[in-house]
PDB file of N, CA and C in Angstrom:
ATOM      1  N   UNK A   1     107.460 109.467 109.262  1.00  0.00           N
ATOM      2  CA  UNK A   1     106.909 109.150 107.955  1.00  0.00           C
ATOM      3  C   UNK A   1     106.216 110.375 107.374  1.00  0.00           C
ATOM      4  N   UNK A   2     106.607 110.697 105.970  1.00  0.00           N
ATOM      5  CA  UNK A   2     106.262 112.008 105.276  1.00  0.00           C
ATOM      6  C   UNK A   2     104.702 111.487 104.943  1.00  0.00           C
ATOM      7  N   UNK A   3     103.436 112.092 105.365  1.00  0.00           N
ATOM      8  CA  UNK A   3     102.193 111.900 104.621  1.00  0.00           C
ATOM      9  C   UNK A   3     101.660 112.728 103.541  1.00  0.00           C
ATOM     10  N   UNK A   4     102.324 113.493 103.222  1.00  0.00           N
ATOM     11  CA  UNK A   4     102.146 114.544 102.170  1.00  0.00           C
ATOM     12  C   UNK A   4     102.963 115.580 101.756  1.00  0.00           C
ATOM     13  N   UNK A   5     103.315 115.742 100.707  1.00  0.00           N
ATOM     14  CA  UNK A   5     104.159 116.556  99.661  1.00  0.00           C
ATOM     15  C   UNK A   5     103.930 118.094  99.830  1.00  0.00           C
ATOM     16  N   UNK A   6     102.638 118.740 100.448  1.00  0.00           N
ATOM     17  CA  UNK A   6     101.883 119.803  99.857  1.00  0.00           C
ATOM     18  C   UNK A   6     102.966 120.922 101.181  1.00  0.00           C
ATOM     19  N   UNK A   7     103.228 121.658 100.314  1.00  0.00           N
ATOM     20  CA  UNK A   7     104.045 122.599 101.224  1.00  0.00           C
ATOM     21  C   UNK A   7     105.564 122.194 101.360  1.00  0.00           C
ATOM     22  N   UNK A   8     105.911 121.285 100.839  1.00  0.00           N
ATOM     23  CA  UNK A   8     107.508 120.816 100.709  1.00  0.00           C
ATOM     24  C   UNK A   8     107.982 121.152  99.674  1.00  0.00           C
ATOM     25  N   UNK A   9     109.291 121.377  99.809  1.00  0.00           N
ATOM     26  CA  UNK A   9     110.924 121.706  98.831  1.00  0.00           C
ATOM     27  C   UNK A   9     110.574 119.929  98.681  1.00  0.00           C
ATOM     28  N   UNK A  10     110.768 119.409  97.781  1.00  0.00           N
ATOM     29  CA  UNK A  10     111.345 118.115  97.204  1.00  0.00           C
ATOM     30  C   UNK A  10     112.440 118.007  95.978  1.00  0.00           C
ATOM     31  N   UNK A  11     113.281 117.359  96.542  1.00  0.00           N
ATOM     32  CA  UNK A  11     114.500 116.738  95.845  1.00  0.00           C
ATOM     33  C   UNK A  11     114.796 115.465  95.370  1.00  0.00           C
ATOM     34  N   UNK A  12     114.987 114.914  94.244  1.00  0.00           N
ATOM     35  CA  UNK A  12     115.202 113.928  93.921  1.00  0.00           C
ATOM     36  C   UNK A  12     116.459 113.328  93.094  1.00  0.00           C
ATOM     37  N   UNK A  13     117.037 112.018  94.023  1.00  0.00           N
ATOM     38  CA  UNK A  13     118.337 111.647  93.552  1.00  0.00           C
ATOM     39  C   UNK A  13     118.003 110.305  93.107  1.00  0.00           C
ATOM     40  N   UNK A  14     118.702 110.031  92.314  1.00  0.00           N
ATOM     41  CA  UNK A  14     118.818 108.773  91.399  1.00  0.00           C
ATOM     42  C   UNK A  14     117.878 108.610  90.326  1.00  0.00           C
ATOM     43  N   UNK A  15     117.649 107.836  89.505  1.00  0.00           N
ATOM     44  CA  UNK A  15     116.769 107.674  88.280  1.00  0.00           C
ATOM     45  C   UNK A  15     115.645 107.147  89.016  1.00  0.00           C
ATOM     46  N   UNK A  16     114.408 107.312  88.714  1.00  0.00           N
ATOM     47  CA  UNK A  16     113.065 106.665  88.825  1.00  0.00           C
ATOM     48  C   UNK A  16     112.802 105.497  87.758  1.00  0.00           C
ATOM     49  N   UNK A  17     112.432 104.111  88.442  1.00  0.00           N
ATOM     50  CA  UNK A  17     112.167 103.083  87.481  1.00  0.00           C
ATOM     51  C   UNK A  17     110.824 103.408  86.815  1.00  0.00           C
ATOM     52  N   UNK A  18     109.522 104.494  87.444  1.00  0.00           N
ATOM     53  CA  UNK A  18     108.076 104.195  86.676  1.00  0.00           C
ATOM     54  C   UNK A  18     107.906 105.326  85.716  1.00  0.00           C
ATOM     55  N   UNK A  19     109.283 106.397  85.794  1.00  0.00           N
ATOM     56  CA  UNK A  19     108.292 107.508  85.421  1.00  0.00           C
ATOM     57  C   UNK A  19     110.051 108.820  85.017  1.00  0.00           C
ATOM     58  N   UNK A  20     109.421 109.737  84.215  1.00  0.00           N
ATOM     59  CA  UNK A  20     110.749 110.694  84.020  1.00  0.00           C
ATOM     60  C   UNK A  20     110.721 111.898  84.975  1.00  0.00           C
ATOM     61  N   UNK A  21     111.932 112.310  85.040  1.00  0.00           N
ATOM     62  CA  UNK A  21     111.990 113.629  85.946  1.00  0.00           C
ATOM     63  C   UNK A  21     111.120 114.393  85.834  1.00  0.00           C
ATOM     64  N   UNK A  22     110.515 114.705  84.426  1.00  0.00           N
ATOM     65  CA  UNK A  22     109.746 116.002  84.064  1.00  0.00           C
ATOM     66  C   UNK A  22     108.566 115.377  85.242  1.00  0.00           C
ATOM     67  N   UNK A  23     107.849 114.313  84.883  1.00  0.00           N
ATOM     68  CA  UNK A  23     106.765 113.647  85.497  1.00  0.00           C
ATOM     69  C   UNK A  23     106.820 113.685  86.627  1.00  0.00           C
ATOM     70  N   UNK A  24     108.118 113.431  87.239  1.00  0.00           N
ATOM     71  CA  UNK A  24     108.293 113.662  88.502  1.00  0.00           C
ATOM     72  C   UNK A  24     107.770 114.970  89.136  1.00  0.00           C
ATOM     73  N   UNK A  25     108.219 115.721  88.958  1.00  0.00           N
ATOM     74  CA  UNK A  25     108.133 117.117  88.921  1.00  0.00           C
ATOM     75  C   UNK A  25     107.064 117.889  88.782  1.00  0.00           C
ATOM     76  N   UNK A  26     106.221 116.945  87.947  1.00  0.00           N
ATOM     77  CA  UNK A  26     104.769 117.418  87.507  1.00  0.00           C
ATOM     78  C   UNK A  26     103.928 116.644  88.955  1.00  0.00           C
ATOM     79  N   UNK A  27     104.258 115.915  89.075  1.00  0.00           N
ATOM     80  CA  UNK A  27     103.232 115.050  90.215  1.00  0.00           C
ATOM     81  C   UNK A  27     103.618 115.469  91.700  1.00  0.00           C
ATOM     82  N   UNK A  28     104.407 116.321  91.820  1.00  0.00           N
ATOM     83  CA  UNK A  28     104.748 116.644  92.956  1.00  0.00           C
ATOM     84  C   UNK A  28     104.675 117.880  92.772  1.00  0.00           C
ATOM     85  N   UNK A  29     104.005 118.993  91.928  1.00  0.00           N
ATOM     86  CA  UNK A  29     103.567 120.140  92.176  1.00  0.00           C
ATOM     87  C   UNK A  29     102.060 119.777  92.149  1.00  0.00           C
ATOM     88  N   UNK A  30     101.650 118.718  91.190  1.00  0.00           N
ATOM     89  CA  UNK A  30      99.963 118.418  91.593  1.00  0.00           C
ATOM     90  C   UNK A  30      99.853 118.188  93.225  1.00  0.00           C
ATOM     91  N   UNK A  31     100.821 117.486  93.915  1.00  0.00           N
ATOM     92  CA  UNK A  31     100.257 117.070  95.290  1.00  0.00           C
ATOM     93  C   UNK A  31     100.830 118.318  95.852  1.00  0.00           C
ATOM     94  N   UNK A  32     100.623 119.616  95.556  1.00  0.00           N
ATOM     95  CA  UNK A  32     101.630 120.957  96.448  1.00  0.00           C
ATOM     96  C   UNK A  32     102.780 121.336  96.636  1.00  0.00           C
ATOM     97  N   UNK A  33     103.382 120.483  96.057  1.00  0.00           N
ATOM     98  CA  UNK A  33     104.441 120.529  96.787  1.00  0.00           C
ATOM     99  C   UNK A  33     105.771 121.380  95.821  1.00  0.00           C
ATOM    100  N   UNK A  34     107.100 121.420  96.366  1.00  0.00           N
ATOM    101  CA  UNK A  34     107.518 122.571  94.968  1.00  0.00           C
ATOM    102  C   UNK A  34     108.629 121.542  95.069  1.00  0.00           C
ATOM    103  N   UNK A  35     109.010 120.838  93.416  1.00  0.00           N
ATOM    104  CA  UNK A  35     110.392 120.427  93.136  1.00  0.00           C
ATOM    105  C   UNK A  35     111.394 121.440  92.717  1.00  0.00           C
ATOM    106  N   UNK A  36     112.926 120.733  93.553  1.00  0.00           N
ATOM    107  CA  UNK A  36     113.852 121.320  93.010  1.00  0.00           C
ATOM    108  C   UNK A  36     115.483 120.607  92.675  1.00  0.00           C
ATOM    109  N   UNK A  37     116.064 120.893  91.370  1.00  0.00           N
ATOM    110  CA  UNK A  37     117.079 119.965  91.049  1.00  0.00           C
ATOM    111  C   UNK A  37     118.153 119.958  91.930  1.00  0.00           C
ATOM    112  N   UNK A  38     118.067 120.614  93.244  1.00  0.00           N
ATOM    113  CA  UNK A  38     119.600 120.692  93.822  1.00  0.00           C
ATOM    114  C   UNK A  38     119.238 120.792  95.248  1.00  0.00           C
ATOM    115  N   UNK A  39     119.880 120.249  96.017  1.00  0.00           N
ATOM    116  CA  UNK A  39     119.615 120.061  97.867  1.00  0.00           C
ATOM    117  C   UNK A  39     119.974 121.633  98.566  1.00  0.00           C
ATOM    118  N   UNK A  40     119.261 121.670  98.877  1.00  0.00           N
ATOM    119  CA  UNK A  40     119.540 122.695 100.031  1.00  0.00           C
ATOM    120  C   UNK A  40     119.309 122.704 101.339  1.00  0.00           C
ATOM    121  N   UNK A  41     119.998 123.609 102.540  1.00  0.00           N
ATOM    122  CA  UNK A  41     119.015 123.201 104.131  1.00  0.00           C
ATOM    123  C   UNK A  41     117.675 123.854 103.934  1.00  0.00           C
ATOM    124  N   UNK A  42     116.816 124.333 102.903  1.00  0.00           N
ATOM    125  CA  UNK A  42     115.729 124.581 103.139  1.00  0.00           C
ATOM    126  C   UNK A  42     114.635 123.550 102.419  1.00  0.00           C
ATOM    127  N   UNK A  43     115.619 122.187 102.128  1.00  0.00           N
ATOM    128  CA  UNK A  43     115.042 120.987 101.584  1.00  0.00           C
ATOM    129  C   UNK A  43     113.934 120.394 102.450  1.00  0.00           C
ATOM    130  N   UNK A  44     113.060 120.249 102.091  1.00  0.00           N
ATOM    131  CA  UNK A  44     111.937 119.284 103.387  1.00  0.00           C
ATOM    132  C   UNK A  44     111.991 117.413 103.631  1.00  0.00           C
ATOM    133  N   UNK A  45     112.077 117.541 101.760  1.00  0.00           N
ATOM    134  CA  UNK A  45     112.148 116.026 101.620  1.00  0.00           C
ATOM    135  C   UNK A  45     113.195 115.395 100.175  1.00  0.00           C
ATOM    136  N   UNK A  46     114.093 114.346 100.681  1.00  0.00           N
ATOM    137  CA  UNK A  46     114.536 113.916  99.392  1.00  0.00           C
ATOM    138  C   UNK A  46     114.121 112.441  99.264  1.00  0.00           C
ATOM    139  N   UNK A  47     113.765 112.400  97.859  1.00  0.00           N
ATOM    140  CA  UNK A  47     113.645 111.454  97.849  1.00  0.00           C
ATOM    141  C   UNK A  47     114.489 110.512  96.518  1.00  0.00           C
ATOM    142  N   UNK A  48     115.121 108.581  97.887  1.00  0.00           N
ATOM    143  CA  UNK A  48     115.865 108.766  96.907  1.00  0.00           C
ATOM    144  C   UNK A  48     115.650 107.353  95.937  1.00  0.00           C
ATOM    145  N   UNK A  49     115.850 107.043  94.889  1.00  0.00           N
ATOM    146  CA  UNK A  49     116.106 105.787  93.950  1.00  0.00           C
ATOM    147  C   UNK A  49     116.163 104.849  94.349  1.00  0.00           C
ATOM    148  N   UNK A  50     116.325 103.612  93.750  1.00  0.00           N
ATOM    149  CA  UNK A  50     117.168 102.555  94.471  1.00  0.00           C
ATOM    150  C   UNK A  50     118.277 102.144  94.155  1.00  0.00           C
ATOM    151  N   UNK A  51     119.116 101.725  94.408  1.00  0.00           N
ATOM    152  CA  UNK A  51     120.713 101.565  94.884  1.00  0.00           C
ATOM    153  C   UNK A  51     120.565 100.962  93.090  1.00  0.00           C
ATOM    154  N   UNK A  52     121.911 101.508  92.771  1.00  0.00           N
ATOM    155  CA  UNK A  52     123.093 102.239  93.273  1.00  0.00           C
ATOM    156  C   UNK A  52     123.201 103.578  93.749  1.00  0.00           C
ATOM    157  N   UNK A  53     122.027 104.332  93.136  1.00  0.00           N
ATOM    158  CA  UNK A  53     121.710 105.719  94.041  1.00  0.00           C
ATOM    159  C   UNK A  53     121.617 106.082  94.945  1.00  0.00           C
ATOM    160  N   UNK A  54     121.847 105.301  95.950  1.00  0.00           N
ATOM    161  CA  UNK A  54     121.267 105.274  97.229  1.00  0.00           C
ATOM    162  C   UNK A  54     122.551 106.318  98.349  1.00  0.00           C
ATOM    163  N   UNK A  55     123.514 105.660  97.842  1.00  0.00           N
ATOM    164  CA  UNK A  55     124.187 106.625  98.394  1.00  0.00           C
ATOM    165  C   UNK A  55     125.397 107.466  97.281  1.00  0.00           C
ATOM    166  N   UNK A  56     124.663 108.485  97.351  1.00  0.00           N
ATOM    167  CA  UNK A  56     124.996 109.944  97.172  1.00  0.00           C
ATOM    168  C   UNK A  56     125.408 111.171  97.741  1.00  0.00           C
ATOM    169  N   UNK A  57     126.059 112.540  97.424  1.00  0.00           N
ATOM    170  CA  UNK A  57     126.532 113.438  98.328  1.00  0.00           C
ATOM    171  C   UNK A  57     125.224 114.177  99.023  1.00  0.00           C
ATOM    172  N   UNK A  58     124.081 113.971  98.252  1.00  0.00           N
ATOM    173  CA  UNK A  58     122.819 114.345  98.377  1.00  0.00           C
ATOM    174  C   UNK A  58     122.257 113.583  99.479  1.00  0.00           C
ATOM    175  N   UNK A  59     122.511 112.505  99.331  1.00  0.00           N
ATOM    176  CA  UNK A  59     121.782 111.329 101.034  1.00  0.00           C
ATOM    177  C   UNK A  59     123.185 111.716 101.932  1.00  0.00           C
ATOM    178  N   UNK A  60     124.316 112.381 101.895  1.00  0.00           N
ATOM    179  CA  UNK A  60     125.197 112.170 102.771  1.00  0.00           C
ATOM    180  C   UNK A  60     124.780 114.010 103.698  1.00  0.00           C
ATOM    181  N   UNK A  61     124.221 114.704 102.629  1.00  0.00           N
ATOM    182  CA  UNK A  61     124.449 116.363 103.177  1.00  0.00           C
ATOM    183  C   UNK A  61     122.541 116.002 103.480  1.00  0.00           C
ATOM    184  N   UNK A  62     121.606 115.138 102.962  1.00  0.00           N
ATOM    185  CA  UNK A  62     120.646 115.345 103.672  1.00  0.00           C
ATOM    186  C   UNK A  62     120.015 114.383 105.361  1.00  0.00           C
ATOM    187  N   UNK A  63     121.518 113.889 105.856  1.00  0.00           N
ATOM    188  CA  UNK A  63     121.820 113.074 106.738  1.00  0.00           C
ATOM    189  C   UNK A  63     122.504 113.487 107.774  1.00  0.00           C
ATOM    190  N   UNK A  64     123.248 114.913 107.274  1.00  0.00           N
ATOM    191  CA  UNK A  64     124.219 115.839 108.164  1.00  0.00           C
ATOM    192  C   UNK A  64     123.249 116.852 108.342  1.00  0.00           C
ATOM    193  N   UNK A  65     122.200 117.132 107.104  1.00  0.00           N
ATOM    194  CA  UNK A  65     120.875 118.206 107.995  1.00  0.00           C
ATOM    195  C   UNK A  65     119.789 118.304 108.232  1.00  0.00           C
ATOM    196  N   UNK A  66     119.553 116.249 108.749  1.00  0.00           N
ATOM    197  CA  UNK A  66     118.788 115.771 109.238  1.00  0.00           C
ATOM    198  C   UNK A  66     117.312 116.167 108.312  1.00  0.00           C
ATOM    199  N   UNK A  67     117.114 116.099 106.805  1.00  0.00           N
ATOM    200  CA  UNK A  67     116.306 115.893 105.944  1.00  0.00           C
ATOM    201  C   UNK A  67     115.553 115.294 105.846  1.00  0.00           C
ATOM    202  N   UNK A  68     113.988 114.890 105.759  1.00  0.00           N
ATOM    203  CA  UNK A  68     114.053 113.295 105.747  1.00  0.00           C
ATOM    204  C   UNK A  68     113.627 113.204 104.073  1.00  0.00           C
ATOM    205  N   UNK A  69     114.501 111.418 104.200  1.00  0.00           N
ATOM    206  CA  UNK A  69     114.449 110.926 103.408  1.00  0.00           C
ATOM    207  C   UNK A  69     113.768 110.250 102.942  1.00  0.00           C
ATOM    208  N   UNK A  70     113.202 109.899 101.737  1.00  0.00           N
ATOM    209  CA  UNK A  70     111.983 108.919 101.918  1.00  0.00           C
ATOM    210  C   UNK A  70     112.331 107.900 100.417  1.00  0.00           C
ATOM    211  N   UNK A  71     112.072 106.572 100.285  1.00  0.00           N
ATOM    212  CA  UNK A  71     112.402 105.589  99.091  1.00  0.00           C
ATOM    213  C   UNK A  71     110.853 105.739  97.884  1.00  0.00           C
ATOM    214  N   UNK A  72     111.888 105.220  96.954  1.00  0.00           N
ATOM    215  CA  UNK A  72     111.116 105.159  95.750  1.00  0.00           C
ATOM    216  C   UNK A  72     109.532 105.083  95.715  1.00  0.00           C
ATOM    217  N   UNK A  73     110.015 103.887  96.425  1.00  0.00           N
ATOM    218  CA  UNK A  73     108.097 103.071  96.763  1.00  0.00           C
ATOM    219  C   UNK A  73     107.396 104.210  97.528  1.00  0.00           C
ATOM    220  N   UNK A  74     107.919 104.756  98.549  1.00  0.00           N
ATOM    221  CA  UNK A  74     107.219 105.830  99.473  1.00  0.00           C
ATOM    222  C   UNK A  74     106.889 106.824  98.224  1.00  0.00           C
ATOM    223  N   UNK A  75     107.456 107.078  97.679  1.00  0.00           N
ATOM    224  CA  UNK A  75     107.420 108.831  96.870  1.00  0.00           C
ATOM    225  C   UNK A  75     106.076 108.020  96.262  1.00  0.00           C
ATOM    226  N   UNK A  76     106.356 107.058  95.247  1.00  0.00           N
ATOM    227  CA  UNK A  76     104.553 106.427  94.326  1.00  0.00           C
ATOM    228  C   UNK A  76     103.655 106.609  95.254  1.00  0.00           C
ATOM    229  N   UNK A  77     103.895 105.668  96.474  1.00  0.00           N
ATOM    230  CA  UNK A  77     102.452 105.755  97.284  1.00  0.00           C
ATOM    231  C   UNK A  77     101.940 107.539  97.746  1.00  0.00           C
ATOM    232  N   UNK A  78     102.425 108.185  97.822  1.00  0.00           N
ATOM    233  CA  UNK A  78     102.274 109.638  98.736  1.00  0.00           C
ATOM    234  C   UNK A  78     101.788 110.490  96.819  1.00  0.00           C
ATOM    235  N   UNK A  79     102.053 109.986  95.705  1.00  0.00           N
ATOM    236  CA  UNK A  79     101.540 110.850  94.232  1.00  0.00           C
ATOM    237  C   UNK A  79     100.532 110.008  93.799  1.00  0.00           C
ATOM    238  N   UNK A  80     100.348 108.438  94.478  1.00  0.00           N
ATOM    239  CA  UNK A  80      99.247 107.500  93.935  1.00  0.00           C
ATOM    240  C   UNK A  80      99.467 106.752  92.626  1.00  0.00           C
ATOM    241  N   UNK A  81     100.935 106.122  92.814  1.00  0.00           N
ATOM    242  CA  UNK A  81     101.458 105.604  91.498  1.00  0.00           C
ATOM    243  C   UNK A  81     101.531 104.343  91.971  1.00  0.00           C
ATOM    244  N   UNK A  82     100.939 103.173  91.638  1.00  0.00           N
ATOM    245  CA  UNK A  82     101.238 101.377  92.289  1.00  0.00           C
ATOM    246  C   UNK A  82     102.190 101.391  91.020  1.00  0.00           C
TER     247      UNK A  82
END
């Protein structure tokens, strides 16, 4: 279980139901951490949507390099979004 953002590559696949990418992006450099639009192996964490997003080439290549992944609800709780 990821407890904090601060010092992580974060990636994000699928649409967010609370909030926009930019926001995204903004709340995850407030908690340290650095977003980026595209997966790489120097990814720490992706995090992903909920289905139909769920599976993507992004959950399939961050599953082959053992990434972790973390869900919607996880990403709010870890930026402090109910």
């Amino acid at each position: 279980m990821i407890k904090t953002l601060n010092n992580m590559d974060v990636v994000i696949t699928g649409t967010l139901a609370k909030m926009t990418r930019a926001r995204a992006f903004e709340a995850i450099r407030m908690e340290g951490g650095r977003p980026h639009k595209k997966i790489t192996g120097n990814t720490d964490v992706l995090v992903c949507a909920i289905p139909p997003h769920w599976v993507t080439e992004k959950v399939a290549f961050a599953e082959q390099k053992k990434i972790n992944t973390i869900t919607e609800k996880e990403f709010y709780f870890l930026i402090g979004v109910k």
